[in-house]
N, C-alpha and C. Protein backbone atom coordinates (compact mmCIF):
# COMPACT_ATOMS: atom_id res chain seq x y z
N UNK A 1 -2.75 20.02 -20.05
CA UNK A 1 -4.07 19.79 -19.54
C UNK A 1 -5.05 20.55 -20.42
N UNK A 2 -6.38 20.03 -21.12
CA UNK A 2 -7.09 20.62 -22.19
C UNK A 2 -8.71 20.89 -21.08
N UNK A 3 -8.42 21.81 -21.22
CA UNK A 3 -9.95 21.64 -20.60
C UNK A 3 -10.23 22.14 -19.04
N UNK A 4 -11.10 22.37 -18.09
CA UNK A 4 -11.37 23.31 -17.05
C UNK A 4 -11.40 21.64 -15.84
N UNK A 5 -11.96 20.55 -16.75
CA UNK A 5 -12.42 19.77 -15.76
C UNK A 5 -11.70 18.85 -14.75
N UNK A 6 -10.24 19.12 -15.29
CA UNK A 6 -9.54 18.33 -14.01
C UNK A 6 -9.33 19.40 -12.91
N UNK A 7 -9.86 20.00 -13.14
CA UNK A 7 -9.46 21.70 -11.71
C UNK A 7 -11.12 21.34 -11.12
N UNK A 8 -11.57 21.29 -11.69
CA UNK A 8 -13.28 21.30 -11.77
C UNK A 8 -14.10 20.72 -10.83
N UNK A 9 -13.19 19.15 -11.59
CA UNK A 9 -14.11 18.17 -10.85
C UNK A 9 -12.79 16.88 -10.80
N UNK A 10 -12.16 16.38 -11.52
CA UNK A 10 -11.11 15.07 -11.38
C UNK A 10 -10.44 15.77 -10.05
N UNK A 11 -10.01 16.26 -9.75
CA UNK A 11 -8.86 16.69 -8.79
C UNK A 11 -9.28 16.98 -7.88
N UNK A 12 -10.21 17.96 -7.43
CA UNK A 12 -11.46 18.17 -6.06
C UNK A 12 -11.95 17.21 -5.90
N UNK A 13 -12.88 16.46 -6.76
CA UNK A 13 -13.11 14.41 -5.95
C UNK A 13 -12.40 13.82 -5.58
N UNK A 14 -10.96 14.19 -5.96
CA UNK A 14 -10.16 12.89 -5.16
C UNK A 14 -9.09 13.92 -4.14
N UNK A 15 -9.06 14.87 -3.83
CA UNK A 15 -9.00 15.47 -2.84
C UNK A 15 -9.47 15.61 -1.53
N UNK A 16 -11.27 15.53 -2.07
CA UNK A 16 -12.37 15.54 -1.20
C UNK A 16 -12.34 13.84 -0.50
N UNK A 17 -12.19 13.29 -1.41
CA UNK A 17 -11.84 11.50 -0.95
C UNK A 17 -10.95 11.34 0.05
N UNK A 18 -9.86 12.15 0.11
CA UNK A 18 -8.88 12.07 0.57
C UNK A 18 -9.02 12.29 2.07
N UNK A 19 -9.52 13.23 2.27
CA UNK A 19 -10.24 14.31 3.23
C UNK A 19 -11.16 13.14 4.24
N UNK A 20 -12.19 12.56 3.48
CA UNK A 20 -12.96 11.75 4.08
C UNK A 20 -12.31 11.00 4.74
N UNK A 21 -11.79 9.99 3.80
CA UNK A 21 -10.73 8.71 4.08
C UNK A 21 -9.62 9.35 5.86
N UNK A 22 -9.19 10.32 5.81
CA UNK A 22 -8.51 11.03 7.30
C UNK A 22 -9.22 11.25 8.02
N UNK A 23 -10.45 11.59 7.35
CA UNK A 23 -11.40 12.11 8.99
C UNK A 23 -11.98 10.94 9.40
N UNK A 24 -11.62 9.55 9.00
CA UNK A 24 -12.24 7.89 9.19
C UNK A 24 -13.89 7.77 8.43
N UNK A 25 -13.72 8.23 7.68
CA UNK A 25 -15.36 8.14 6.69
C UNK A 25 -15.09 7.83 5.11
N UNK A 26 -15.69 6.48 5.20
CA UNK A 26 -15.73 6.39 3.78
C UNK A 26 -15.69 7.06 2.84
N UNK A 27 -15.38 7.22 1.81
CA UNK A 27 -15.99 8.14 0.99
C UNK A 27 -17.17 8.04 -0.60
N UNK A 28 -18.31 7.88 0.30
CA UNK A 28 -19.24 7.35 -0.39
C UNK A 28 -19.83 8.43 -1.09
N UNK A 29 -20.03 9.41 -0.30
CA UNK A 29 -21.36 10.73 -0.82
C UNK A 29 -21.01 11.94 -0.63
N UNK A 30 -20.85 12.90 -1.83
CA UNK A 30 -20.52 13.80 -1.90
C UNK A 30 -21.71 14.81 -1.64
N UNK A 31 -21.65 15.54 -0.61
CA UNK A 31 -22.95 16.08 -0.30
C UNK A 31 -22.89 17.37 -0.26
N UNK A 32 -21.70 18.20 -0.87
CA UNK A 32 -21.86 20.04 -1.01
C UNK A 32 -21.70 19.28 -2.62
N UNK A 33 -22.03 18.81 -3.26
CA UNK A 33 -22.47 19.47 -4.52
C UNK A 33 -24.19 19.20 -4.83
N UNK A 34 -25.34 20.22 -5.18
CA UNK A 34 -26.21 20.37 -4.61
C UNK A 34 -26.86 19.47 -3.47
N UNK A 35 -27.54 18.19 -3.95
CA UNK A 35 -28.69 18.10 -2.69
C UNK A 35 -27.71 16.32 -2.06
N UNK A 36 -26.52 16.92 -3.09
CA UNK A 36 -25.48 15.38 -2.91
C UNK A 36 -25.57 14.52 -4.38
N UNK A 37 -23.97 14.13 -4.24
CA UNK A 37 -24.36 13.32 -5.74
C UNK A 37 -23.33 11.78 -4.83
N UNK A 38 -23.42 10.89 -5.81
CA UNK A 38 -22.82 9.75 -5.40
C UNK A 38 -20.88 9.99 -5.75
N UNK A 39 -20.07 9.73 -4.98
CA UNK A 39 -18.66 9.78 -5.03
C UNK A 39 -18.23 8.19 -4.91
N UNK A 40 -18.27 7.31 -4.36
CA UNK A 40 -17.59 6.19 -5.01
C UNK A 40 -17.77 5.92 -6.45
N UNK A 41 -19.46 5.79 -6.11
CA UNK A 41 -20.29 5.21 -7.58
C UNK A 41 -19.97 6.05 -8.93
N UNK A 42 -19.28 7.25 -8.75
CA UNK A 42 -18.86 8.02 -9.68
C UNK A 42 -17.49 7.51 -10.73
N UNK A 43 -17.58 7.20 -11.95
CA UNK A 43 -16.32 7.35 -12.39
C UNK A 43 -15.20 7.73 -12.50
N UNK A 44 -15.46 9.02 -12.99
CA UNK A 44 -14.90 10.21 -12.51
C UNK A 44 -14.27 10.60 -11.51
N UNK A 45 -14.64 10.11 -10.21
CA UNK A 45 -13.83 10.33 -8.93
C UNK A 45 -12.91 9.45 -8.62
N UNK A 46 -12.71 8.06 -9.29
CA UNK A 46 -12.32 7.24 -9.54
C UNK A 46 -12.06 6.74 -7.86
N UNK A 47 -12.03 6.90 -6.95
CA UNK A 47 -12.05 6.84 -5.49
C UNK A 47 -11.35 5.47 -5.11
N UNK A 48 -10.94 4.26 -6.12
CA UNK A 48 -10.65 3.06 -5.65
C UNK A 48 -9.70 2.74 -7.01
N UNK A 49 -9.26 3.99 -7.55
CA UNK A 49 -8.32 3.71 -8.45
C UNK A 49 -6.93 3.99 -7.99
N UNK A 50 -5.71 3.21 -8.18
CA UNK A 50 -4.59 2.98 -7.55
C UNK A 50 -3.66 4.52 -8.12
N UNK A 51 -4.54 5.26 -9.00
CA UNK A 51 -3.82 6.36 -9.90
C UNK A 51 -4.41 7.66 -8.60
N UNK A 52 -5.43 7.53 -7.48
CA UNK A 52 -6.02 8.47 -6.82
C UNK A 52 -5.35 8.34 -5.58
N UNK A 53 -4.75 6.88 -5.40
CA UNK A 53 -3.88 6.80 -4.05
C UNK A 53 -3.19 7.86 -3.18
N UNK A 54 -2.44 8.70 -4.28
CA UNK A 54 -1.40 9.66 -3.80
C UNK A 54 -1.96 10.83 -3.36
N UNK A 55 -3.25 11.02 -3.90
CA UNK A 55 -4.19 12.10 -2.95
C UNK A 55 -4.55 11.72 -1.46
N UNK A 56 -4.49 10.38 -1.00
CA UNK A 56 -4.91 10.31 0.35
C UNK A 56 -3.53 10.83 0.95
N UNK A 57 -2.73 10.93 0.58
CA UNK A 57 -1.51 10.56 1.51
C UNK A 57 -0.46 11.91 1.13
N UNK A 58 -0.85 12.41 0.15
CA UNK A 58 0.06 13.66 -0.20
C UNK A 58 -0.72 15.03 -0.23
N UNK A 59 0.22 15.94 -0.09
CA UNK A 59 -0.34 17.03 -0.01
C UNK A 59 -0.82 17.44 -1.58
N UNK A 60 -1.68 17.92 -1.75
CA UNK A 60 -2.54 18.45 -3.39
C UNK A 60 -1.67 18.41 -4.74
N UNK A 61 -0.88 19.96 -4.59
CA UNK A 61 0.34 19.53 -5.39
C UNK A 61 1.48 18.62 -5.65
N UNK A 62 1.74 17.89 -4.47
CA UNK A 62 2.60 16.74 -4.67
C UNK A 62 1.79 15.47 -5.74
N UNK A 63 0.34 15.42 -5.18
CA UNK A 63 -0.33 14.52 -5.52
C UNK A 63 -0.54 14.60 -6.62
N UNK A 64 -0.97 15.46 -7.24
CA UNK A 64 -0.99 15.45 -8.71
C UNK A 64 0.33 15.06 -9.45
N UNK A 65 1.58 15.42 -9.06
CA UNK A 65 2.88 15.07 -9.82
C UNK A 65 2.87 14.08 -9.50
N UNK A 66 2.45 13.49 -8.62
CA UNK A 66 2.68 11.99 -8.62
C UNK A 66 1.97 11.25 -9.09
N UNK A 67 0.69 11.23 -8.94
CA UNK A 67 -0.01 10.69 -10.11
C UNK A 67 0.07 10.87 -11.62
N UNK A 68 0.60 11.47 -12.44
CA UNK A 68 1.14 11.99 -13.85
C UNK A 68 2.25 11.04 -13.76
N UNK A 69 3.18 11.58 -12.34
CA UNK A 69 4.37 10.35 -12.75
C UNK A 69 4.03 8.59 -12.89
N UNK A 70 2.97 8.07 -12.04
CA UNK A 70 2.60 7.31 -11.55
C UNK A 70 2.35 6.18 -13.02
N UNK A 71 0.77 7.39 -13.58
CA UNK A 71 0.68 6.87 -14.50
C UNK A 71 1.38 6.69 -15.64
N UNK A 72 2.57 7.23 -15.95
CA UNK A 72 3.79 7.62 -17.11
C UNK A 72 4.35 6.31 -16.39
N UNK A 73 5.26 6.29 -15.88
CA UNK A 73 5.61 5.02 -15.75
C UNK A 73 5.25 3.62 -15.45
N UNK A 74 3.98 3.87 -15.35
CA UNK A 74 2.74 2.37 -15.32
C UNK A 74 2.78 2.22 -16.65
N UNK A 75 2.60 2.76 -17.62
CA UNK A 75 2.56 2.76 -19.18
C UNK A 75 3.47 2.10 -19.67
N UNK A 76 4.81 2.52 -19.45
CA UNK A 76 5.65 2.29 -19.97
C UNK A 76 6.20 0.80 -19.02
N UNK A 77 6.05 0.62 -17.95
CA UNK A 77 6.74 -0.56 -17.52
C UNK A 77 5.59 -1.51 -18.26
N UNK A 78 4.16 -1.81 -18.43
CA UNK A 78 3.54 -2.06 -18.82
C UNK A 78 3.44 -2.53 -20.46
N UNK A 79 4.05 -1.44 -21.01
CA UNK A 79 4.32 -1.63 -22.72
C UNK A 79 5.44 -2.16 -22.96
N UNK A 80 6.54 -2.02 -21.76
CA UNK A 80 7.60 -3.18 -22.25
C UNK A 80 7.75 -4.53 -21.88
N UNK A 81 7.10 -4.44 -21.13
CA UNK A 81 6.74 -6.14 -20.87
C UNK A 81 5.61 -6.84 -21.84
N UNK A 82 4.82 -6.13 -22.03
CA UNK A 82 3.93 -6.63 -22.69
C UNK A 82 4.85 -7.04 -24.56
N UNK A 83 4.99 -6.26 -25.02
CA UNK A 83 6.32 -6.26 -26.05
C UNK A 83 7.39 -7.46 -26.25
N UNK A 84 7.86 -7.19 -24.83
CA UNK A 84 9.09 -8.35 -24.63
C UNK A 84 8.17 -9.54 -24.26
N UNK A 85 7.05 -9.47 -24.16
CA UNK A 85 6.52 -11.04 -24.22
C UNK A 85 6.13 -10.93 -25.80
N UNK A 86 6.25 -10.40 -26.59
CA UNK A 86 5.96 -10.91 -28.04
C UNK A 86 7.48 -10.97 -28.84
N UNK A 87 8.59 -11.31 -27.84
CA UNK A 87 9.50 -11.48 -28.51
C UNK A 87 10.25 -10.11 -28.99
N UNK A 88 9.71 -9.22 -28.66
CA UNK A 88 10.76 -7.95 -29.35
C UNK A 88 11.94 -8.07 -28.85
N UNK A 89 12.75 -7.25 -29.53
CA UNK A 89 14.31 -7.32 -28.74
C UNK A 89 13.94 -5.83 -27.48
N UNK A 90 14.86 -5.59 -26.96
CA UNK A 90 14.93 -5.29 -26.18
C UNK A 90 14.56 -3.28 -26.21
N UNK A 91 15.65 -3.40 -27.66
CA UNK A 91 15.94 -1.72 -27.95
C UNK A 91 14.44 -1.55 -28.48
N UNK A 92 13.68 -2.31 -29.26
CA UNK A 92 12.55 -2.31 -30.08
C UNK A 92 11.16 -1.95 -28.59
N UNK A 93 11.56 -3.18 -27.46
CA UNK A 93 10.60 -3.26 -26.66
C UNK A 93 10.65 -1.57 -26.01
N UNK A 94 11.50 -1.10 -25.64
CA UNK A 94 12.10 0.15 -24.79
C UNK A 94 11.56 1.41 -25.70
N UNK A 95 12.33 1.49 -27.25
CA UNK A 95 11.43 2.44 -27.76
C UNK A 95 9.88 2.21 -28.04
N UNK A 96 9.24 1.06 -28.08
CA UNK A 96 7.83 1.57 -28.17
C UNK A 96 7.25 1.58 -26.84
N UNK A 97 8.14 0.96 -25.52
CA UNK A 97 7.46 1.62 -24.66
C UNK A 97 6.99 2.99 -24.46
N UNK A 98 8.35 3.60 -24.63
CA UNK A 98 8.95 4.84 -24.45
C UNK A 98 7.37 5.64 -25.19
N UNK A 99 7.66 5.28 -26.62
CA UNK A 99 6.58 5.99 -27.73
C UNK A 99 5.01 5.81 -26.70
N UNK A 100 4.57 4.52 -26.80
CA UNK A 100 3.11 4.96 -26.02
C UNK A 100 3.35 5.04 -24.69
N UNK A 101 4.20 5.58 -23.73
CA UNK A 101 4.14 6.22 -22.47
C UNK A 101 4.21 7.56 -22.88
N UNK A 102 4.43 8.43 -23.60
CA UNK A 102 4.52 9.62 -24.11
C UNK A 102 3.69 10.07 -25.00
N UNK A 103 3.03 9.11 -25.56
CA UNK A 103 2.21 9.99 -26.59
C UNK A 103 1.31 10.78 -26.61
N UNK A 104 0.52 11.19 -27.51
CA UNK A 104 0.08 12.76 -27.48
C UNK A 104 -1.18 12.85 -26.65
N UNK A 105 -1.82 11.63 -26.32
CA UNK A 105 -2.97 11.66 -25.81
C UNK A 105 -3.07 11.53 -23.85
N UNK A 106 -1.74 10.73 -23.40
CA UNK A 106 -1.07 10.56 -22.39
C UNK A 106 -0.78 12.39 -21.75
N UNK A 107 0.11 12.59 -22.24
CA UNK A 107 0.54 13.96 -22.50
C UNK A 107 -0.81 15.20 -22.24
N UNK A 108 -1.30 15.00 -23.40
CA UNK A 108 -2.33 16.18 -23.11
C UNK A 108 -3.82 15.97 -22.26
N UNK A 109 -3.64 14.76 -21.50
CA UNK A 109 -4.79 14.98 -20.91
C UNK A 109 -4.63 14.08 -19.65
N UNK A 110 -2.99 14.74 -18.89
CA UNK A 110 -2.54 13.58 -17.88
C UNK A 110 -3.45 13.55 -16.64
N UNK A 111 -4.25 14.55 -16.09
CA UNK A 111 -5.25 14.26 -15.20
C UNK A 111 -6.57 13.94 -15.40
N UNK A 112 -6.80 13.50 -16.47
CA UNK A 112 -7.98 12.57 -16.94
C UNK A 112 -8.16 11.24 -16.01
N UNK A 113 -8.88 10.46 -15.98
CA UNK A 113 -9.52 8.93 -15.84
C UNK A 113 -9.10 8.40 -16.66
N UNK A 114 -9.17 9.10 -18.40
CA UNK A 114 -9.27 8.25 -19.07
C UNK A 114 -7.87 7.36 -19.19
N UNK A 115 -6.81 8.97 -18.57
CA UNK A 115 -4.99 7.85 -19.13
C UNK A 115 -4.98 6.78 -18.11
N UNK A 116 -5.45 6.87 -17.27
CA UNK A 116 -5.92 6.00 -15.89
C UNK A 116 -5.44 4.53 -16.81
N UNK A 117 -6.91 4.29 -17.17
CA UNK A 117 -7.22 2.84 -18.91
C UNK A 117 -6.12 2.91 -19.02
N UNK A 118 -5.26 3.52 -19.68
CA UNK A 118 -4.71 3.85 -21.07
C UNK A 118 -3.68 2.91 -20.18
N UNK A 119 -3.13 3.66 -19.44
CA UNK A 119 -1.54 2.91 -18.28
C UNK A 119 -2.00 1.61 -18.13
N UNK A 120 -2.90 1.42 -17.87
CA UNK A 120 -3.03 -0.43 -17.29
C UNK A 120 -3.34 -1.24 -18.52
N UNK A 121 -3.54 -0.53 -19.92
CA UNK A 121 -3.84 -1.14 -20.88
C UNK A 121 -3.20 -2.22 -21.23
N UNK A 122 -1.79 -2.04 -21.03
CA UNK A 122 -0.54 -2.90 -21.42
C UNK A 122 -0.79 -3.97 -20.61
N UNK A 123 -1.03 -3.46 -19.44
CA UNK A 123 -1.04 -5.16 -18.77
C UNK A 123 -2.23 -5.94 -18.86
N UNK A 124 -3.56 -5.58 -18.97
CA UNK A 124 -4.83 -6.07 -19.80
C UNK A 124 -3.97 -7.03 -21.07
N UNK A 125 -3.19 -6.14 -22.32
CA UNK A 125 -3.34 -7.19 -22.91
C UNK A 125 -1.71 -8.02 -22.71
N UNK A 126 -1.10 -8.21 -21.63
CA UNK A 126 -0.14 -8.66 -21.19
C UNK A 126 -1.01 -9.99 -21.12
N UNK A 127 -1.96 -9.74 -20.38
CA UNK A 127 -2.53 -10.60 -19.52
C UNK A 127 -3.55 -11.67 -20.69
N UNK A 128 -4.01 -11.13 -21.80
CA UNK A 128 -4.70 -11.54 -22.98
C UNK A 128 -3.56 -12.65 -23.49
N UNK A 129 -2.52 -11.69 -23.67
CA UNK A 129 -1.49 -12.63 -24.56
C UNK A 129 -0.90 -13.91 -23.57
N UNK A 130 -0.91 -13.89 -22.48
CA UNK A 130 -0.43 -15.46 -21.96
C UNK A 130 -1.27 -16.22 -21.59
């Protein structure tokens, strides 16, 4: 993890989401950070992303390993299908799954938004190529 902001702010928004979502309240508006800022409408909080799921339903630390796992293997089931629809063989499709479910950017910045993209990328262009 590079950086202060998944402790900061990625991980407390979808905590705080979480929180809402149990007490039966949307989770639209984040209102202890000063005068309130917007929490769906936020990127960042990602609040309706399938990678934030495991915060409604798990306890903090579980949730985070599961989301890291979540997205690691969205990647990779993702990059080998996408692969094996261009005809790779099988060992070819598996190691480059393998390679971009692991790589360095996956890896060092697994509670980002951004690997969020990155995991569903494969099936974006799964979905291009047929």
């Amino acid at each position: 993890m590079v950086g202060p902001d998944p402790l900061r702010q990625f991980v407390p928004w979808a905590a705080y989401a979480g929180e809402e979502l149990r007490a039966g309240r949307a989770p639209l508006w984040n209102a202890h950070s000063g005068n309130g800022v917007p929490l769906l409408a936020n990127f960042q909080s990602a609040v309706l992303s399938p990678f934030t799921l495991p915060y409604y339903v798990l306890p903090l630390k579980w949730a985070m390993l599961a989301t890291v796992l979540l997205r690691t293997l969205t990647a990779t089931a993702g990059a080998l299908l996408f692969l094996r629809s261009l005809g790779r063989s099988r060992f070819a499709a598996a190691l480059g799954a393998t390679s971009y479910a692991l790589a360095g950017f996956h890896l060092s910045y697994p509670l980002h938004p951004h690997t969020a993209v990155l995991a569903l990328l494969p099936f974006a262009l799964l979905a291009v190529e047929r």
